[in-house]
C-alpha atoms as a PDB file:
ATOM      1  CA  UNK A   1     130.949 110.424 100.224  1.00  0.00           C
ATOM      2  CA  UNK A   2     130.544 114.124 100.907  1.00  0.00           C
ATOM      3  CA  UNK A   3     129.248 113.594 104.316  1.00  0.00           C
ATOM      4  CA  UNK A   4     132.178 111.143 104.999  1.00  0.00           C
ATOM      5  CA  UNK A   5     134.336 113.677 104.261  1.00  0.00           C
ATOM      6  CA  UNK A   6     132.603 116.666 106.149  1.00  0.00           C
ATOM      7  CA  UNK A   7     132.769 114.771 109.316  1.00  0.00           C
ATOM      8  CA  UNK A   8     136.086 113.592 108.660  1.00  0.00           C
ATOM      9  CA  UNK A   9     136.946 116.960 108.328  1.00  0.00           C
ATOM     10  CA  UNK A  10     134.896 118.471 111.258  1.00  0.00           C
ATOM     11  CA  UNK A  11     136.597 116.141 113.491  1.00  0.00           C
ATOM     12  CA  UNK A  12     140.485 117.002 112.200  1.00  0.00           C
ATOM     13  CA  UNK A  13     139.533 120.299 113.459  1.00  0.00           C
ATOM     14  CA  UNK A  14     138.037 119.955 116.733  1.00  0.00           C
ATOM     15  CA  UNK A  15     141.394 117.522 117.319  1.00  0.00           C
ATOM     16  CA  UNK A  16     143.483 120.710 115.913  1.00  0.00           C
ATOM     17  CA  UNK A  17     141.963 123.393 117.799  1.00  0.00           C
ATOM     18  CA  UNK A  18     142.986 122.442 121.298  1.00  0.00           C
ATOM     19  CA  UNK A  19     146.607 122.002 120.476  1.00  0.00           C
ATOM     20  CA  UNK A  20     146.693 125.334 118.730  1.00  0.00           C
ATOM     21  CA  UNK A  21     145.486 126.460 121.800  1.00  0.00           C
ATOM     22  CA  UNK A  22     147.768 124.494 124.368  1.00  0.00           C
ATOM     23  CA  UNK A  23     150.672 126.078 122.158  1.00  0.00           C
ATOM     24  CA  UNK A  24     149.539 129.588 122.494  1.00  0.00           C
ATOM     25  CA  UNK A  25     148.623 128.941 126.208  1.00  0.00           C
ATOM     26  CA  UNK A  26     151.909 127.163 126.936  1.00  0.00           C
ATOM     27  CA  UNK A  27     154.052 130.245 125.176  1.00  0.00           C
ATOM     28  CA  UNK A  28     152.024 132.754 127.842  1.00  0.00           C
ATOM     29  CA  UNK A  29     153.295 130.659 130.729  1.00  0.00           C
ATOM     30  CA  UNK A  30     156.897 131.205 129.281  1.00  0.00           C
ATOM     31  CA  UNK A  31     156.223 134.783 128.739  1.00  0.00           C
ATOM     32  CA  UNK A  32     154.939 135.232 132.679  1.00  0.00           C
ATOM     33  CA  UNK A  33     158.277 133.328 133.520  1.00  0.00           C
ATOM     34  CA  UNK A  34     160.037 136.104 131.384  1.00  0.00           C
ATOM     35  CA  UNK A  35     158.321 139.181 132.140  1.00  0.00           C
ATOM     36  CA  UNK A  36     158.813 138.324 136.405  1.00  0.00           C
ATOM     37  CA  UNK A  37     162.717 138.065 135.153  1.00  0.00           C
ATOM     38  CA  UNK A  38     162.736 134.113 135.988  1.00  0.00           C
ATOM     39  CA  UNK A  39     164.913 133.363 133.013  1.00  0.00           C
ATOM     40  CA  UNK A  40     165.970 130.240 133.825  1.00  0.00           C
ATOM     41  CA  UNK A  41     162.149 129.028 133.753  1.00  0.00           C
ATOM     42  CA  UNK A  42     161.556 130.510 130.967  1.00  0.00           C
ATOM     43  CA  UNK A  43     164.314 129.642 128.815  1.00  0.00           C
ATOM     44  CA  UNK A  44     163.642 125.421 130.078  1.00  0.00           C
ATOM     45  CA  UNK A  45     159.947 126.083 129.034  1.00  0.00           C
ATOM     46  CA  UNK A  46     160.624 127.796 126.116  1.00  0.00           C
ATOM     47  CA  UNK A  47     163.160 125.679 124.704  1.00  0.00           C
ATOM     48  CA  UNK A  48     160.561 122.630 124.419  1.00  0.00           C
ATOM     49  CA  UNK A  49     158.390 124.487 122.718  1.00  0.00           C
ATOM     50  CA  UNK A  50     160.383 125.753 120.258  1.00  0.00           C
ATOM     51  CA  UNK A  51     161.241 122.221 119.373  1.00  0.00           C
ATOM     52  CA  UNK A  52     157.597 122.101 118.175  1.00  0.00           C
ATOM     53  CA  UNK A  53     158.046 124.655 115.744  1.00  0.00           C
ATOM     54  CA  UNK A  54     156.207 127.334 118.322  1.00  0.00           C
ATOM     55  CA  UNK A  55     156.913 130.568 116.318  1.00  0.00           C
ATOM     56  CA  UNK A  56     156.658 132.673 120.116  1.00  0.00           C
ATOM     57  CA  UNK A  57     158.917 130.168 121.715  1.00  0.00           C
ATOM     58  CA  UNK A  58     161.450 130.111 119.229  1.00  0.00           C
ATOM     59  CA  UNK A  59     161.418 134.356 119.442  1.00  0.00           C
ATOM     60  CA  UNK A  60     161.950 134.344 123.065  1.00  0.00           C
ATOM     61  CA  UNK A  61     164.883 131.569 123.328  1.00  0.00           C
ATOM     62  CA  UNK A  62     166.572 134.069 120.143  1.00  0.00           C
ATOM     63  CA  UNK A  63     166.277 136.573 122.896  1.00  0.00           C
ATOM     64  CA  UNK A  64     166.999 134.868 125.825  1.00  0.00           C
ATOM     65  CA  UNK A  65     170.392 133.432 123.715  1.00  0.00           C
ATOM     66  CA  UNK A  66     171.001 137.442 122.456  1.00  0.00           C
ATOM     67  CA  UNK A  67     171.109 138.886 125.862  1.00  0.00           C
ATOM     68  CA  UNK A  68     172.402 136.228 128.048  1.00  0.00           C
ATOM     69  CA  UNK A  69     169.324 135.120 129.957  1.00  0.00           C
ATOM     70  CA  UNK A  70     168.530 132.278 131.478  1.00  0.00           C
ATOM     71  CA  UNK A  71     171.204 130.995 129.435  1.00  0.00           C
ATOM     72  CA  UNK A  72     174.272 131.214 128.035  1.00  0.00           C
ATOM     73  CA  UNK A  73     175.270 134.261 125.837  1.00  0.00           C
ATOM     74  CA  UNK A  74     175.014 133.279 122.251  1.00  0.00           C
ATOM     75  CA  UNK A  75     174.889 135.149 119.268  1.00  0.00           C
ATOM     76  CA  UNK A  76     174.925 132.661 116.703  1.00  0.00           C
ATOM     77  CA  UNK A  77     171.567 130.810 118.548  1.00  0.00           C
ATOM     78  CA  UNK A  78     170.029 133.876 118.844  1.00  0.00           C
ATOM     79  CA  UNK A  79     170.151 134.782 115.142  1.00  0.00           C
ATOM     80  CA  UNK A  80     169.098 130.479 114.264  1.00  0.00           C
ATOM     81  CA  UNK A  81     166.042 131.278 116.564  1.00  0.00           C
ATOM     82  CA  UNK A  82     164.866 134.594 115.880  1.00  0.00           C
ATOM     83  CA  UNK A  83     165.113 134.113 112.231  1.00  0.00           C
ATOM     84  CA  UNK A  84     163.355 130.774 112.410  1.00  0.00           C
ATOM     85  CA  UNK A  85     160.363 132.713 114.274  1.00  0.00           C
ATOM     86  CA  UNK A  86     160.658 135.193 111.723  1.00  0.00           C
ATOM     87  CA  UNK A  87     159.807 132.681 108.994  1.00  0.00           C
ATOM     88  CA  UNK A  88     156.767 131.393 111.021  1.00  0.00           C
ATOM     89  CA  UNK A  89     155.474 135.111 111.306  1.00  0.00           C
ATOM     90  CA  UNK A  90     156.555 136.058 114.615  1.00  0.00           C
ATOM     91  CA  UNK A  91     155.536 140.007 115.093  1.00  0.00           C
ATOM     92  CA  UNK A  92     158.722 141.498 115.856  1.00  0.00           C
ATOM     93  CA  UNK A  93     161.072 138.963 114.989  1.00  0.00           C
ATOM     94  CA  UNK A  94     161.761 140.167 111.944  1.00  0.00           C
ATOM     95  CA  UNK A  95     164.186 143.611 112.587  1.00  0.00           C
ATOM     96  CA  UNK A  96     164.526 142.306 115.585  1.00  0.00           C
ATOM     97  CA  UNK A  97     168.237 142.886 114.944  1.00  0.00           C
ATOM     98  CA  UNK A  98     167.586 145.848 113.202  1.00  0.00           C
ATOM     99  CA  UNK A  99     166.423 147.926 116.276  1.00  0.00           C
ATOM    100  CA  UNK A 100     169.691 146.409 118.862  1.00  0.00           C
ATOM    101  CA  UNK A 101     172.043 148.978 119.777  1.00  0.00           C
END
Protein backbone atom coordinates (compact mmCIF):
# COMPACT_ATOMS: atom_id res chain seq x y z
CA UNK A 1 0.00 0.00 0.00
CA UNK A 2 2.88 2.32 0.80
CA UNK A 3 4.44 1.92 -2.52
CA UNK A 4 0.98 2.55 -4.16
CA UNK A 5 0.89 5.57 -2.57
CA UNK A 6 4.59 6.78 -3.12
CA UNK A 7 4.16 6.45 -6.77
CA UNK A 8 0.87 7.86 -6.71
CA UNK A 9 2.35 10.61 -5.13
CA UNK A 10 5.62 10.89 -7.20
CA UNK A 11 3.56 11.13 -10.20
CA UNK A 12 1.00 14.12 -8.78
CA UNK A 13 4.17 15.94 -8.66
CA UNK A 14 5.95 15.48 -11.77
CA UNK A 15 2.18 16.41 -13.33
CA UNK A 16 2.36 19.63 -10.87
CA UNK A 17 5.72 20.80 -11.54
CA UNK A 18 5.39 21.78 -15.16
CA UNK A 19 2.32 23.85 -14.67
CA UNK A 20 3.91 25.66 -11.78
CA UNK A 21 6.38 26.33 -14.15
CA UNK A 22 4.24 27.30 -17.34
CA UNK A 23 2.58 29.84 -14.76
CA UNK A 24 5.75 31.43 -13.70
CA UNK A 25 7.05 31.30 -17.35
CA UNK A 26 3.79 32.64 -18.79
CA UNK A 27 3.77 35.74 -16.04
CA UNK A 28 7.59 36.64 -17.49
CA UNK A 29 6.18 36.89 -20.99
CA UNK A 30 3.57 39.43 -19.54
CA UNK A 31 6.21 41.17 -17.65
CA UNK A 32 8.54 41.56 -21.08
CA UNK A 33 5.20 42.88 -22.67
CA UNK A 34 5.14 45.42 -19.68
CA UNK A 35 8.56 46.42 -19.15
CA UNK A 36 8.89 47.28 -23.43
CA UNK A 37 5.61 49.56 -22.48
CA UNK A 38 3.28 47.19 -24.77
CA UNK A 39 0.40 47.48 -22.37
CA UNK A 40 -2.14 46.38 -24.34
CA UNK A 41 -0.25 42.85 -24.64
CA UNK A 42 0.32 42.70 -21.48
CA UNK A 43 -2.81 43.54 -19.91
CA UNK A 44 -4.70 40.61 -22.67
CA UNK A 45 -1.97 38.16 -21.36
CA UNK A 46 -2.18 39.03 -18.02
CA UNK A 47 -5.75 39.07 -17.60
CA UNK A 48 -5.97 35.15 -18.44
CA UNK A 49 -3.73 34.40 -16.10
CA UNK A 50 -5.03 36.03 -13.39
CA UNK A 51 -8.18 34.09 -13.96
CA UNK A 52 -6.03 31.12 -12.80
CA UNK A 53 -5.40 32.51 -9.59
CA UNK A 54 -1.62 33.62 -10.89
CA UNK A 55 -0.61 35.74 -7.82
CA UNK A 56 2.04 37.91 -10.51
CA UNK A 57 -0.72 38.27 -13.01
CA UNK A 58 -3.26 39.39 -10.80
CA UNK A 59 -0.43 42.22 -9.37
CA UNK A 60 0.24 43.51 -12.73
CA UNK A 61 -3.55 43.82 -14.12
CA UNK A 62 -4.04 45.86 -10.26
CA UNK A 63 -1.42 48.00 -11.83
CA UNK A 64 -2.18 48.13 -15.21
CA UNK A 65 -6.11 49.05 -13.90
CA UNK A 66 -4.31 51.81 -11.22
CA UNK A 67 -2.47 53.70 -13.81
CA UNK A 68 -4.47 53.42 -16.89
CA UNK A 69 -2.46 50.99 -18.99
CA UNK A 70 -3.30 48.94 -21.46
CA UNK A 71 -6.61 49.47 -20.14
CA UNK A 72 -9.03 51.44 -18.85
CA UNK A 73 -8.40 53.59 -15.67
CA UNK A 74 -9.89 51.86 -12.73
CA UNK A 75 -9.46 52.25 -9.26
CA UNK A 76 -11.84 49.98 -7.85
CA UNK A 77 -10.13 46.85 -10.17
CA UNK A 78 -6.98 47.85 -9.23
CA UNK A 79 -7.55 47.60 -5.47
CA UNK A 80 -9.85 43.80 -6.28
CA UNK A 81 -6.51 42.74 -8.01
CA UNK A 82 -3.73 43.92 -6.08
CA UNK A 83 -5.27 42.85 -2.90
CA UNK A 84 -6.14 39.45 -4.30
CA UNK A 85 -2.24 39.08 -5.20
CA UNK A 86 -1.58 40.28 -1.90
CA UNK A 87 -3.40 37.33 -0.32
CA UNK A 88 -1.50 34.84 -2.61
CA UNK A 89 1.90 36.44 -1.41
CA UNK A 90 2.71 38.67 -4.13
CA UNK A 91 6.12 40.67 -3.03
CA UNK A 92 5.06 44.10 -3.24
CA UNK A 93 1.51 43.88 -3.48
CA UNK A 94 0.92 44.39 -0.22
CA UNK A 95 1.63 48.54 0.44
CA UNK A 96 1.41 48.68 -2.84
CA UNK A 97 -1.01 51.53 -2.12
CA UNK A 98 0.86 52.58 0.64
CA UNK A 99 3.92 53.90 -1.37
CA UNK A 100 1.38 55.87 -4.43
CA UNK A 101 1.65 59.46 -4.35
Amino acid sequence: MKKIFSFLLLVSLYFAIPQISYADASCNIGKIFYDNGQYAKAFKHMNKLARYKNACAKYYVGVMYFNGQGTKKNIELAVKYIDEAAKLGYPGAKGFFDRQE
